[in-house]
PDB file of N, CA and C in Angstrom:
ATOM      1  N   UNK A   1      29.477  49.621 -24.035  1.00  0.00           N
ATOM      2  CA  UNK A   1      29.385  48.176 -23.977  1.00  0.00           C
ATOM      3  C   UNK A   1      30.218  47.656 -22.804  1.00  0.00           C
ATOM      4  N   UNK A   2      30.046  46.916 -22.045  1.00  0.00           N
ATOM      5  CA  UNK A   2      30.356  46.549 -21.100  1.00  0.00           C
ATOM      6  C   UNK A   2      31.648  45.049 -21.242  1.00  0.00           C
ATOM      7  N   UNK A   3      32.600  45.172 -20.609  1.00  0.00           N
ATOM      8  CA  UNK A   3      33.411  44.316 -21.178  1.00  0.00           C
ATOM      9  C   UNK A   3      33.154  42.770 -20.677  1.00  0.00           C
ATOM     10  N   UNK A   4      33.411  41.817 -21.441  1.00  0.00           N
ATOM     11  CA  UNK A   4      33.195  40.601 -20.494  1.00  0.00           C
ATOM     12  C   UNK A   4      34.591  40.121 -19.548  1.00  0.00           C
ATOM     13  N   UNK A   5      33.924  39.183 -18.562  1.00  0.00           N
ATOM     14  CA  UNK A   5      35.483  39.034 -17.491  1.00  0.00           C
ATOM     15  C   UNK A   5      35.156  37.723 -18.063  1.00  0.00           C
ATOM     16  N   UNK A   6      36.906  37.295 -18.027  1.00  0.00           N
ATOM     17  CA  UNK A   6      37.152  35.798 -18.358  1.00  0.00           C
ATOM     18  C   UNK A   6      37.490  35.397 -17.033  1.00  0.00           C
ATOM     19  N   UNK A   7      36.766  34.040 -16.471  1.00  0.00           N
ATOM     20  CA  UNK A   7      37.682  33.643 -15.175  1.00  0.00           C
ATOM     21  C   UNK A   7      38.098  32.518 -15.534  1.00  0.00           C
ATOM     22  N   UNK A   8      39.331  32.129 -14.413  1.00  0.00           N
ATOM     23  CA  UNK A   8      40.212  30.503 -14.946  1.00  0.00           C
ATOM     24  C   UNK A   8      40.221  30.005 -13.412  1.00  0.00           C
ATOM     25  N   UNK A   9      39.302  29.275 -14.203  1.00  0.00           N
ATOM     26  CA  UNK A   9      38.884  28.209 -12.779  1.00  0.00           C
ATOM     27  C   UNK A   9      39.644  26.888 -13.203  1.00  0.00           C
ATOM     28  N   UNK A  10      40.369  26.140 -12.578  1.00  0.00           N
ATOM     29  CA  UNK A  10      41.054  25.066 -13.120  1.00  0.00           C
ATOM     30  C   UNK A  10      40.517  23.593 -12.040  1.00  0.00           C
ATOM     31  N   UNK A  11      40.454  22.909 -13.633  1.00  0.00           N
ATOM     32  CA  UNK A  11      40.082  21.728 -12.735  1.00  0.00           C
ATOM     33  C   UNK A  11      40.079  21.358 -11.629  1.00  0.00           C
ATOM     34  N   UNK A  12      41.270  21.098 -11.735  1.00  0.00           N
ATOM     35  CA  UNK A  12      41.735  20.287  -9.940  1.00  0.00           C
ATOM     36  C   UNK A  12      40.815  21.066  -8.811  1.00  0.00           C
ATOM     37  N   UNK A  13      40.775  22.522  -8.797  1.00  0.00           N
ATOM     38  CA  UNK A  13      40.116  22.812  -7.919  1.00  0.00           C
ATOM     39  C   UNK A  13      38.222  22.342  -7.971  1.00  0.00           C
ATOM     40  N   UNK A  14      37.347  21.911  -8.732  1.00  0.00           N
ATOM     41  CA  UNK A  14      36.625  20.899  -8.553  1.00  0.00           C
ATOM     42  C   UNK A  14      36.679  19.406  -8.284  1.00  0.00           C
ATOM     43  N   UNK A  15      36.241  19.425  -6.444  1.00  0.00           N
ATOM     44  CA  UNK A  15      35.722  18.486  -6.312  1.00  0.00           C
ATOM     45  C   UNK A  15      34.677  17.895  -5.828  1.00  0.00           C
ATOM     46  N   UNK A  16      34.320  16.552  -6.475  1.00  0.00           N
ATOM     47  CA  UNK A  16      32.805  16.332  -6.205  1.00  0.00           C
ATOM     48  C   UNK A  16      32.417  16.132  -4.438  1.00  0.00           C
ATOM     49  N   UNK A  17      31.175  16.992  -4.600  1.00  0.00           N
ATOM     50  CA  UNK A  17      30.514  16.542  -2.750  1.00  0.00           C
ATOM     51  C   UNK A  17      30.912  15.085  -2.355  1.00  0.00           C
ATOM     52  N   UNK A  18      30.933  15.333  -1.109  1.00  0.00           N
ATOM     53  CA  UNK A  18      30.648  13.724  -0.513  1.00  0.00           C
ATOM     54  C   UNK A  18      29.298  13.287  -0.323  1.00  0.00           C
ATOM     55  N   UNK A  19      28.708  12.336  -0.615  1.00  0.00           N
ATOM     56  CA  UNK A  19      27.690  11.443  -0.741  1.00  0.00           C
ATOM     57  C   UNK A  19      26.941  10.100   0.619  1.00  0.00           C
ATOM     58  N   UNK A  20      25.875  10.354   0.761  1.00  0.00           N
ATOM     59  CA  UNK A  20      25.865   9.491   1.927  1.00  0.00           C
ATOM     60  C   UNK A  20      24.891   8.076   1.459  1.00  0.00           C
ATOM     61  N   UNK A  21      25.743   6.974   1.678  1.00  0.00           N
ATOM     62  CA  UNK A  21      25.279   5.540   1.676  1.00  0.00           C
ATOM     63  C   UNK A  21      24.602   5.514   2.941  1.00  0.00           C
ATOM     64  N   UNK A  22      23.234   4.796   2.263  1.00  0.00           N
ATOM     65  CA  UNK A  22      22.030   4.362   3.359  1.00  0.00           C
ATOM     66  C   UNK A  22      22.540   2.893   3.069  1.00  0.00           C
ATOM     67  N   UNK A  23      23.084   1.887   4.286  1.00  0.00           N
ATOM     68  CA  UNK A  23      22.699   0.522   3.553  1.00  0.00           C
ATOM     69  C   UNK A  23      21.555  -0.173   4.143  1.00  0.00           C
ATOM     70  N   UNK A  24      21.241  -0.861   3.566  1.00  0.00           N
ATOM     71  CA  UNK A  24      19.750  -1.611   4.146  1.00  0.00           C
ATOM     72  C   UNK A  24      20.293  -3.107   4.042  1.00  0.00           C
ATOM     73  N   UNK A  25      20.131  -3.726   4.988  1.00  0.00           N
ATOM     74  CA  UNK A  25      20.740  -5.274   5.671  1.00  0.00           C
ATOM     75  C   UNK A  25      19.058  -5.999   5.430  1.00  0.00           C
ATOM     76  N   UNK A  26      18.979  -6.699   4.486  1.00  0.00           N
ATOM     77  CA  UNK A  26      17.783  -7.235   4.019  1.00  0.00           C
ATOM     78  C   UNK A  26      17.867  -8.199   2.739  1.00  0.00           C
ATOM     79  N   UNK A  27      17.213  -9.753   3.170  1.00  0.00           N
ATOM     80  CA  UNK A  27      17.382 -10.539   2.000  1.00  0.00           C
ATOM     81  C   UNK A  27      16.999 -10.524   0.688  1.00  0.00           C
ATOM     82  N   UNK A  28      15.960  -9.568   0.654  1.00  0.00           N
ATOM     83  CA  UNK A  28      15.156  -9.723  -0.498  1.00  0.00           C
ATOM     84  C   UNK A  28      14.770  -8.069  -0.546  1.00  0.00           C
ATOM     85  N   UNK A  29      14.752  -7.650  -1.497  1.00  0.00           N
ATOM     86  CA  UNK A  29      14.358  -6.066  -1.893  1.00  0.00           C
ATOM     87  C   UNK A  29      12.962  -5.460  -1.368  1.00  0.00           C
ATOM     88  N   UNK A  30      12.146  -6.717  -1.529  1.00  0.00           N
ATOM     89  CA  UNK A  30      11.073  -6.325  -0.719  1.00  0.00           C
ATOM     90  C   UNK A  30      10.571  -7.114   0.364  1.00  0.00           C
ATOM     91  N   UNK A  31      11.915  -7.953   1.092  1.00  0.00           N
ATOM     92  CA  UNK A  31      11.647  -8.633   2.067  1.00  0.00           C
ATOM     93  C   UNK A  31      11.655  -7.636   3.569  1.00  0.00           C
ATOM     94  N   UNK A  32      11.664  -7.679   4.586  1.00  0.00           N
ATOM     95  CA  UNK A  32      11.649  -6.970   6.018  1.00  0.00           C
ATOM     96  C   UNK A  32      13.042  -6.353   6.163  1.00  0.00           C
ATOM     97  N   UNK A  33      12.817  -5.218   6.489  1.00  0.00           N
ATOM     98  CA  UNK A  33      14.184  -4.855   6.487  1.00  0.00           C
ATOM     99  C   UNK A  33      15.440  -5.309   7.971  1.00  0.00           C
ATOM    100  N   UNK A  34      16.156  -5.627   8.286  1.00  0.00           N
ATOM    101  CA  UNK A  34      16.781  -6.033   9.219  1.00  0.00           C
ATOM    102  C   UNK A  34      17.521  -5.248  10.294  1.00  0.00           C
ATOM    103  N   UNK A  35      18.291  -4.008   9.389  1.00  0.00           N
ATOM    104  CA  UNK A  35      19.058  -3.014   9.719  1.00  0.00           C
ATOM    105  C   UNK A  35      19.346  -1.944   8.988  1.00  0.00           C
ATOM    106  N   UNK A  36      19.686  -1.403   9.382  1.00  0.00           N
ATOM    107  CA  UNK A  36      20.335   0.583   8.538  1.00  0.00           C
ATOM    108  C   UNK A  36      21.520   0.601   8.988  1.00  0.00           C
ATOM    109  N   UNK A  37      22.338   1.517   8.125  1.00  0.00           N
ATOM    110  CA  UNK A  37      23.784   1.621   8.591  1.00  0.00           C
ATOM    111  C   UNK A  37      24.004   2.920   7.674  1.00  0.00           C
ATOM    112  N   UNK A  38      24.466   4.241   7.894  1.00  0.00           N
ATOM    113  CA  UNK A  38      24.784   5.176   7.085  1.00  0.00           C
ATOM    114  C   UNK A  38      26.364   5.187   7.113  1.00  0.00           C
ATOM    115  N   UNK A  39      27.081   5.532   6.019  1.00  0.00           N
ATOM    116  CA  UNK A  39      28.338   6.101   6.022  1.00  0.00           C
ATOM    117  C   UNK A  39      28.385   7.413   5.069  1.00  0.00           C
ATOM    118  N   UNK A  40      29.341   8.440   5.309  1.00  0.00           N
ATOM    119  CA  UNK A  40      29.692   9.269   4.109  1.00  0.00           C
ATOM    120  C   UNK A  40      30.624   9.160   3.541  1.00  0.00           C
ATOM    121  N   UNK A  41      30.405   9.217   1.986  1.00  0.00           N
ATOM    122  CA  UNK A  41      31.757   8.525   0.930  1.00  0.00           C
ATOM    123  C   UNK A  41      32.311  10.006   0.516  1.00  0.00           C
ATOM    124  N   UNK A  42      33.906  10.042   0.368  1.00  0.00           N
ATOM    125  CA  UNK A  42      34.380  11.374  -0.189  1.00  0.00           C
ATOM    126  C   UNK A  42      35.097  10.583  -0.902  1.00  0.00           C
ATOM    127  N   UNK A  43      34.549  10.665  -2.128  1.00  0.00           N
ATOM    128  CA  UNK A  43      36.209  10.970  -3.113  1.00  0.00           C
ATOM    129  C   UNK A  43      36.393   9.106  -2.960  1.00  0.00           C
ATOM    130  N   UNK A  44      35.217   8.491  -2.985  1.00  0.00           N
ATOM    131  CA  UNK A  44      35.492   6.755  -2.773  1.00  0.00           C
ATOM    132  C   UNK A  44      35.710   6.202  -1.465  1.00  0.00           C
ATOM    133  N   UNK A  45      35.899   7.100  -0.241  1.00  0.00           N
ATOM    134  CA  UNK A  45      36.624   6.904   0.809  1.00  0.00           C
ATOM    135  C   UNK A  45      35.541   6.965   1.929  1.00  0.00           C
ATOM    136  N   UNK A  46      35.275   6.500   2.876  1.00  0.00           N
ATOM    137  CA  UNK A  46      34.270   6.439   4.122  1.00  0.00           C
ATOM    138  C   UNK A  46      35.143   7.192   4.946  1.00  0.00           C
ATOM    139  N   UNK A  47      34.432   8.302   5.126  1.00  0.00           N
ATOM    140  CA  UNK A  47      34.754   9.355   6.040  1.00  0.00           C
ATOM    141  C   UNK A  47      34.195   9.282   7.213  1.00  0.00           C
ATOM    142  N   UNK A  48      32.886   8.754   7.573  1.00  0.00           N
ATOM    143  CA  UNK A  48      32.271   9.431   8.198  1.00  0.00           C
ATOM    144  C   UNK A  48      31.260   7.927   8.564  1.00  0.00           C
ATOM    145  N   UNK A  49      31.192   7.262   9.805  1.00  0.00           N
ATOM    146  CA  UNK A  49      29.611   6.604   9.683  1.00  0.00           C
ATOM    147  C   UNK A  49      28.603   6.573  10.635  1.00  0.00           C
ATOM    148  N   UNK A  50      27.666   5.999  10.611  1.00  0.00           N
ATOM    149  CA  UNK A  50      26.756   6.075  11.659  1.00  0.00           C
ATOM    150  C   UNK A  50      26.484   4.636  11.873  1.00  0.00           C
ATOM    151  N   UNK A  51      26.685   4.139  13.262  1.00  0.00           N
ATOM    152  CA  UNK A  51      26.353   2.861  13.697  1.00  0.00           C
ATOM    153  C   UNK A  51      25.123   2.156  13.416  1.00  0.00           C
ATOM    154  N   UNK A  52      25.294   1.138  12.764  1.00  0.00           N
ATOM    155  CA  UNK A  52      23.785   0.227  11.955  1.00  0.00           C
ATOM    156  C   UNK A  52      22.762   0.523  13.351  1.00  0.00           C
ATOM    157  N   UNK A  53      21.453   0.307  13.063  1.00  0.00           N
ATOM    158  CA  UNK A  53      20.747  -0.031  13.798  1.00  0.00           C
ATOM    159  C   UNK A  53      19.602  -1.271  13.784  1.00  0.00           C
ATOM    160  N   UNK A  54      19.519  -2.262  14.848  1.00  0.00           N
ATOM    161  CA  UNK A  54      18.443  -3.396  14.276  1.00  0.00           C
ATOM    162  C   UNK A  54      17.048  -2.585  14.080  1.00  0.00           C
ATOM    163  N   UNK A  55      16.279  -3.152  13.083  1.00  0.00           N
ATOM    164  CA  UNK A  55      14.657  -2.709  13.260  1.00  0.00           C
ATOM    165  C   UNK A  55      13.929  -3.039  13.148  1.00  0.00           C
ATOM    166  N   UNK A  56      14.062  -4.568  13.987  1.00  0.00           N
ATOM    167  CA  UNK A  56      12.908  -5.160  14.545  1.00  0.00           C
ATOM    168  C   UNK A  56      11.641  -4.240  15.079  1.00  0.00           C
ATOM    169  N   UNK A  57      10.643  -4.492  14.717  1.00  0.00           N
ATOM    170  CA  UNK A  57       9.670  -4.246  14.808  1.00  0.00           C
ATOM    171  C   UNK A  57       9.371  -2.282  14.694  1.00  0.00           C
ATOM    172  N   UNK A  58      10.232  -1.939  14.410  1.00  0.00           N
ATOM    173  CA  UNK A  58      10.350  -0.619  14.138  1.00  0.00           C
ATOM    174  C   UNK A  58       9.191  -0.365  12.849  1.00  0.00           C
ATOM    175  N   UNK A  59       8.439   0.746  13.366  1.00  0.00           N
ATOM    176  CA  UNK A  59       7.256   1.165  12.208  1.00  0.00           C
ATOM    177  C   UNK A  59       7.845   2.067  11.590  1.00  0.00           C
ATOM    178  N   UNK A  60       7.119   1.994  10.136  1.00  0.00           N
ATOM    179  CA  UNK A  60       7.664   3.125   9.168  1.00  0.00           C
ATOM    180  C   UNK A  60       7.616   3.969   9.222  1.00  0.00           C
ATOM    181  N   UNK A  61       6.890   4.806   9.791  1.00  0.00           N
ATOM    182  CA  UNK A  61       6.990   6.253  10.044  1.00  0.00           C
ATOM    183  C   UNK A  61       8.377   6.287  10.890  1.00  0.00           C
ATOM    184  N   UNK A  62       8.690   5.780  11.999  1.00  0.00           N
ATOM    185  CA  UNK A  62       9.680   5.893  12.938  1.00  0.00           C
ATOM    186  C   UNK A  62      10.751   5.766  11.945  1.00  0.00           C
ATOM    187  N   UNK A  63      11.083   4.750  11.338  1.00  0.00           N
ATOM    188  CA  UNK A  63      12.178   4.706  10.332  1.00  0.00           C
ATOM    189  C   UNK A  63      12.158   5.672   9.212  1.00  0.00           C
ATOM    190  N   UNK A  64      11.428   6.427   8.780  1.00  0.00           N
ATOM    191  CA  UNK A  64      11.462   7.709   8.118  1.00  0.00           C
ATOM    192  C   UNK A  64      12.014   8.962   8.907  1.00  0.00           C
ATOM    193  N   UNK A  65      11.238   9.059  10.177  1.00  0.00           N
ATOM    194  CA  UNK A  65      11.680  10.268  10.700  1.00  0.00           C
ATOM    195  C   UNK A  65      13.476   9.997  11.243  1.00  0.00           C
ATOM    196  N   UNK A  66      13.842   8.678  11.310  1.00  0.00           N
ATOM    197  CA  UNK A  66      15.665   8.490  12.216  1.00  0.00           C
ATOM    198  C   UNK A  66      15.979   8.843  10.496  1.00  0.00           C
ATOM    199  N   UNK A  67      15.635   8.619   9.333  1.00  0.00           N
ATOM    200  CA  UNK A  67      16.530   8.443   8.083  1.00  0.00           C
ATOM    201  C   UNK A  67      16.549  10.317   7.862  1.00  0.00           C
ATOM    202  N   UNK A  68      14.989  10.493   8.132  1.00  0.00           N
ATOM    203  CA  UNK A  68      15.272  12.424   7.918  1.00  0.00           C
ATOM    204  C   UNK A  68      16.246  12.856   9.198  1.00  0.00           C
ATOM    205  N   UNK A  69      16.208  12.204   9.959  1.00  0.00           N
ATOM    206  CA  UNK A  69      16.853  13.346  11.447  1.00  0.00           C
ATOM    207  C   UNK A  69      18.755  12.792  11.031  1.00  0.00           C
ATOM    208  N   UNK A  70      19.047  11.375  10.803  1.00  0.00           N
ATOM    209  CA  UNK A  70      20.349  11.326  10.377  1.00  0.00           C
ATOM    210  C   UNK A  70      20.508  12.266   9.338  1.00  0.00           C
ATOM    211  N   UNK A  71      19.991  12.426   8.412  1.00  0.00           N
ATOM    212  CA  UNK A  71      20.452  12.836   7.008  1.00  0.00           C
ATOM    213  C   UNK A  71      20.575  14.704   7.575  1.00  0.00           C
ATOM    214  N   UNK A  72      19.898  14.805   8.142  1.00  0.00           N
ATOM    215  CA  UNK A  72      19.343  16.431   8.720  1.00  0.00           C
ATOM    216  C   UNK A  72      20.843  16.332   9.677  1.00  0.00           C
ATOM    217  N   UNK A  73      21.623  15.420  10.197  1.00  0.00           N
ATOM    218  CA  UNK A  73      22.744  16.083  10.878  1.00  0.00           C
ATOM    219  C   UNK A  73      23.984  15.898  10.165  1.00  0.00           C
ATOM    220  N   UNK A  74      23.755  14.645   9.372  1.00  0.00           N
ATOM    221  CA  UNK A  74      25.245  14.241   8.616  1.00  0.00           C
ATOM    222  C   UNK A  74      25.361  15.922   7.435  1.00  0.00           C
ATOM    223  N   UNK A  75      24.310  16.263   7.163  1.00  0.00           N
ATOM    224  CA  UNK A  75      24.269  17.811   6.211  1.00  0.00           C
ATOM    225  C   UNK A  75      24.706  18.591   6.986  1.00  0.00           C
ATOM    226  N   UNK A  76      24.528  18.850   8.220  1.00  0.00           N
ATOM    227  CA  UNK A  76      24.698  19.972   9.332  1.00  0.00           C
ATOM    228  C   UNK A  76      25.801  20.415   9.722  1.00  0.00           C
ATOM    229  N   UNK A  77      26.896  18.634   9.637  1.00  0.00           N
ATOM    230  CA  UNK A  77      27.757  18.350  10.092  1.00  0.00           C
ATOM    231  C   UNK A  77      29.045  18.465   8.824  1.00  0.00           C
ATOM    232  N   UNK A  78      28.273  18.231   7.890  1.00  0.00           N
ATOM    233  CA  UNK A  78      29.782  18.346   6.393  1.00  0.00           C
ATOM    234  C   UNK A  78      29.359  19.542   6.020  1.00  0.00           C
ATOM    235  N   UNK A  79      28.237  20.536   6.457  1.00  0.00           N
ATOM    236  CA  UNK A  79      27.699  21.605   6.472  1.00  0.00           C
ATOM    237  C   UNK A  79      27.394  22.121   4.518  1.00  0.00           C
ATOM    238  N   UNK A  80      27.065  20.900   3.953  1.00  0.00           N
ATOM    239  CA  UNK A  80      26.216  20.992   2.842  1.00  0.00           C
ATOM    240  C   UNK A  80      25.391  20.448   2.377  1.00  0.00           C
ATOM    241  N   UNK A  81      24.524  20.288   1.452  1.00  0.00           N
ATOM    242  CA  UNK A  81      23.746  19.193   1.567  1.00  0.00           C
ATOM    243  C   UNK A  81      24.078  17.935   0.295  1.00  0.00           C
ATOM    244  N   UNK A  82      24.199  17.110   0.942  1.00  0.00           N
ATOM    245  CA  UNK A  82      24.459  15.504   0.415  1.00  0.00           C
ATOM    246  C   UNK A  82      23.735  15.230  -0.275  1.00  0.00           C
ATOM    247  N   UNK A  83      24.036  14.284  -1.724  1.00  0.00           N
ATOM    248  CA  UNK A  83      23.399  13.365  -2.569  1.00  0.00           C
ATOM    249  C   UNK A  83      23.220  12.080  -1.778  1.00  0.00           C
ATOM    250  N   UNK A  84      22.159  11.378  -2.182  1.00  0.00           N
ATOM    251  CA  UNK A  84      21.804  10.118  -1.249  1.00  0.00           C
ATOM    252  C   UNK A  84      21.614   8.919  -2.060  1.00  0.00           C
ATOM    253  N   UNK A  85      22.923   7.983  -1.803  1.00  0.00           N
ATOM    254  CA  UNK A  85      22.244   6.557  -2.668  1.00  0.00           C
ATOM    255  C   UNK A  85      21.955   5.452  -1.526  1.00  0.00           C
ATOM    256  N   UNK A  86      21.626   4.594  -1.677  1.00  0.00           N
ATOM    257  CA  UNK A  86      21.470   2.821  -0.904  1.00  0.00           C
ATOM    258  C   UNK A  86      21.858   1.909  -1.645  1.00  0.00           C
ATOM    259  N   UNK A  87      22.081   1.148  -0.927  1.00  0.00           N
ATOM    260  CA  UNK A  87      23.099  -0.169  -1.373  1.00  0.00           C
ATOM    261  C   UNK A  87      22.063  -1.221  -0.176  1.00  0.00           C
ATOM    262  N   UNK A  88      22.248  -2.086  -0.640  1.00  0.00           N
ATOM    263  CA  UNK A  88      21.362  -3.196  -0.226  1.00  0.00           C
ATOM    264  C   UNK A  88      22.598  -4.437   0.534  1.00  0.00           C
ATOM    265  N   UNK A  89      22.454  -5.277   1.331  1.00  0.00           N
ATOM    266  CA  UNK A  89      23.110  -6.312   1.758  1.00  0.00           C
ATOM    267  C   UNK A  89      22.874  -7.356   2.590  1.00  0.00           C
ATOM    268  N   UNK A  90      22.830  -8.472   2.595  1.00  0.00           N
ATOM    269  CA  UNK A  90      22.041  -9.661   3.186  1.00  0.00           C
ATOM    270  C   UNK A  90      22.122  -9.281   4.605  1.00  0.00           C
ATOM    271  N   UNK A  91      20.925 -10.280   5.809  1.00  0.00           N
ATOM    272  CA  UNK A  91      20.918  -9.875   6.959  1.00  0.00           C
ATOM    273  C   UNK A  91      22.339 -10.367   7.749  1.00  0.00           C
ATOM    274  N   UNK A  92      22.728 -11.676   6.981  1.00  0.00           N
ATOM    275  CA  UNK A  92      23.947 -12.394   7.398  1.00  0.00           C
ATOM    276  C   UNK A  92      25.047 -11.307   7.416  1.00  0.00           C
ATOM    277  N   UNK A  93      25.136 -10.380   6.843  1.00  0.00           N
ATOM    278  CA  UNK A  93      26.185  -9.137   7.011  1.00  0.00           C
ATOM    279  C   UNK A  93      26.286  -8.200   8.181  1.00  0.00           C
ATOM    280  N   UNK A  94      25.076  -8.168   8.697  1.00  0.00           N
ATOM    281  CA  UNK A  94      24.812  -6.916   9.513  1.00  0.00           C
ATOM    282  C   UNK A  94      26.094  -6.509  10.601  1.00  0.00           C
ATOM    283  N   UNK A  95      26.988  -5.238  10.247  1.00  0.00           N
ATOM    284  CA  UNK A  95      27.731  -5.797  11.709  1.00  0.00           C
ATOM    285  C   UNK A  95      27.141  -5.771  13.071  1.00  0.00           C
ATOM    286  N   UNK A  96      26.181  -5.515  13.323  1.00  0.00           N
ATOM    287  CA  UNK A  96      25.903  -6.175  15.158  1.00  0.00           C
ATOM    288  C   UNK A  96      25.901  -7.054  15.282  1.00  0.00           C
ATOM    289  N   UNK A  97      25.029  -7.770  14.284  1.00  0.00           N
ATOM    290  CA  UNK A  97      25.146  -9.067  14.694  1.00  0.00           C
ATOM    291  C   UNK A  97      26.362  -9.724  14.269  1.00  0.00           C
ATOM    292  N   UNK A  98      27.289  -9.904  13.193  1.00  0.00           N
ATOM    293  CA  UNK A  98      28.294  -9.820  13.072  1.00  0.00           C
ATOM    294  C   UNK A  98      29.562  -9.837  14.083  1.00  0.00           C
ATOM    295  N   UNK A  99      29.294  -8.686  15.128  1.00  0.00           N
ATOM    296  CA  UNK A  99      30.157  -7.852  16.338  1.00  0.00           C
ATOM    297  C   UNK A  99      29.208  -8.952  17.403  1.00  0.00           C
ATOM    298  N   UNK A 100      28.491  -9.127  17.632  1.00  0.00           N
ATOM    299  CA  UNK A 100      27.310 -10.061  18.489  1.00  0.00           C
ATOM    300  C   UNK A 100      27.861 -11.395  18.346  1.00  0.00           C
ATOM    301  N   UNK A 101      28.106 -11.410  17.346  1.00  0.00           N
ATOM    302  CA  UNK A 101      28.469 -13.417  17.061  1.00  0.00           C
ATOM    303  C   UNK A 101      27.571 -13.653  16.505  1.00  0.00           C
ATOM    304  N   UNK A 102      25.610 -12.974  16.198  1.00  0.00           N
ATOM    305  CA  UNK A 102      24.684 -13.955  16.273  1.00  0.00           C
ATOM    306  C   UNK A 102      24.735 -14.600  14.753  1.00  0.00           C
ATOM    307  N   UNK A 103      23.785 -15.119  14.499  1.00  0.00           N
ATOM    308  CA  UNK A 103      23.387 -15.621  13.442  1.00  0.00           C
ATOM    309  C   UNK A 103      21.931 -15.550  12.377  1.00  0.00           C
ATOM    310  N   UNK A 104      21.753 -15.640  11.229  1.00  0.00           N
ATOM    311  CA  UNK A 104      20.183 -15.156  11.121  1.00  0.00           C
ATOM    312  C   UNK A 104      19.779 -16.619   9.538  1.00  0.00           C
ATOM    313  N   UNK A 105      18.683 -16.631   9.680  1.00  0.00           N
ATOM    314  CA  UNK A 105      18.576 -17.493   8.684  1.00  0.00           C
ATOM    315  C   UNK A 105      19.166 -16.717   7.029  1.00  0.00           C
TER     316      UNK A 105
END
């Protein structure tokens, strides 16, 4: 009979992945989207972000393939692969425009 091994793995040494926030700069859930902005959260903390981008007139396919090609380096780069949530936030937030001065209805 073969003996069993006990191992002692102790808490502390689990901790959870870091996670990457998509935010989407948009008034209404299914209104036009305005902007993207990625960050990576560790442990509650923004480690890591990627500069919003406007997307005016940007087609959906194009905005699929920048959300796969970010997500394809921010993994590459924390060299595991990330859980993915979004968070939503009015266009009046966006920081470019924000950093711009501009303004939006």
């Amino acid at each position: 009979m073969e003996q069993l091994k006990t191992l002692d793995i102790p808490l502390f040494a689990h901790q959870p992945a870091p996670e990457v926030l998509m935010t989407f700069y948009r008034d209404r859930a299914d209104g036009p989207i305005h902007a993207l902005e990625f960050a990576v959260i560790d442990n509650g903390v923004a480690v890591a972000e990627v500069k919003a981008i406007h997307l005016k007139g940007v087609p959906q396919s194009k905005l699929r393939s920048h959300i796969k090609n970010v997500l394809g380096i921010l993994n590459a780069q924390f060299q595991q692969e990330m859980s993915v949530s979004q968070g939503r936030q009015p266009a009046k937030l966006c920081p470019l425009c924000l950093q711009e001065g501009e303004t939006h209805d």
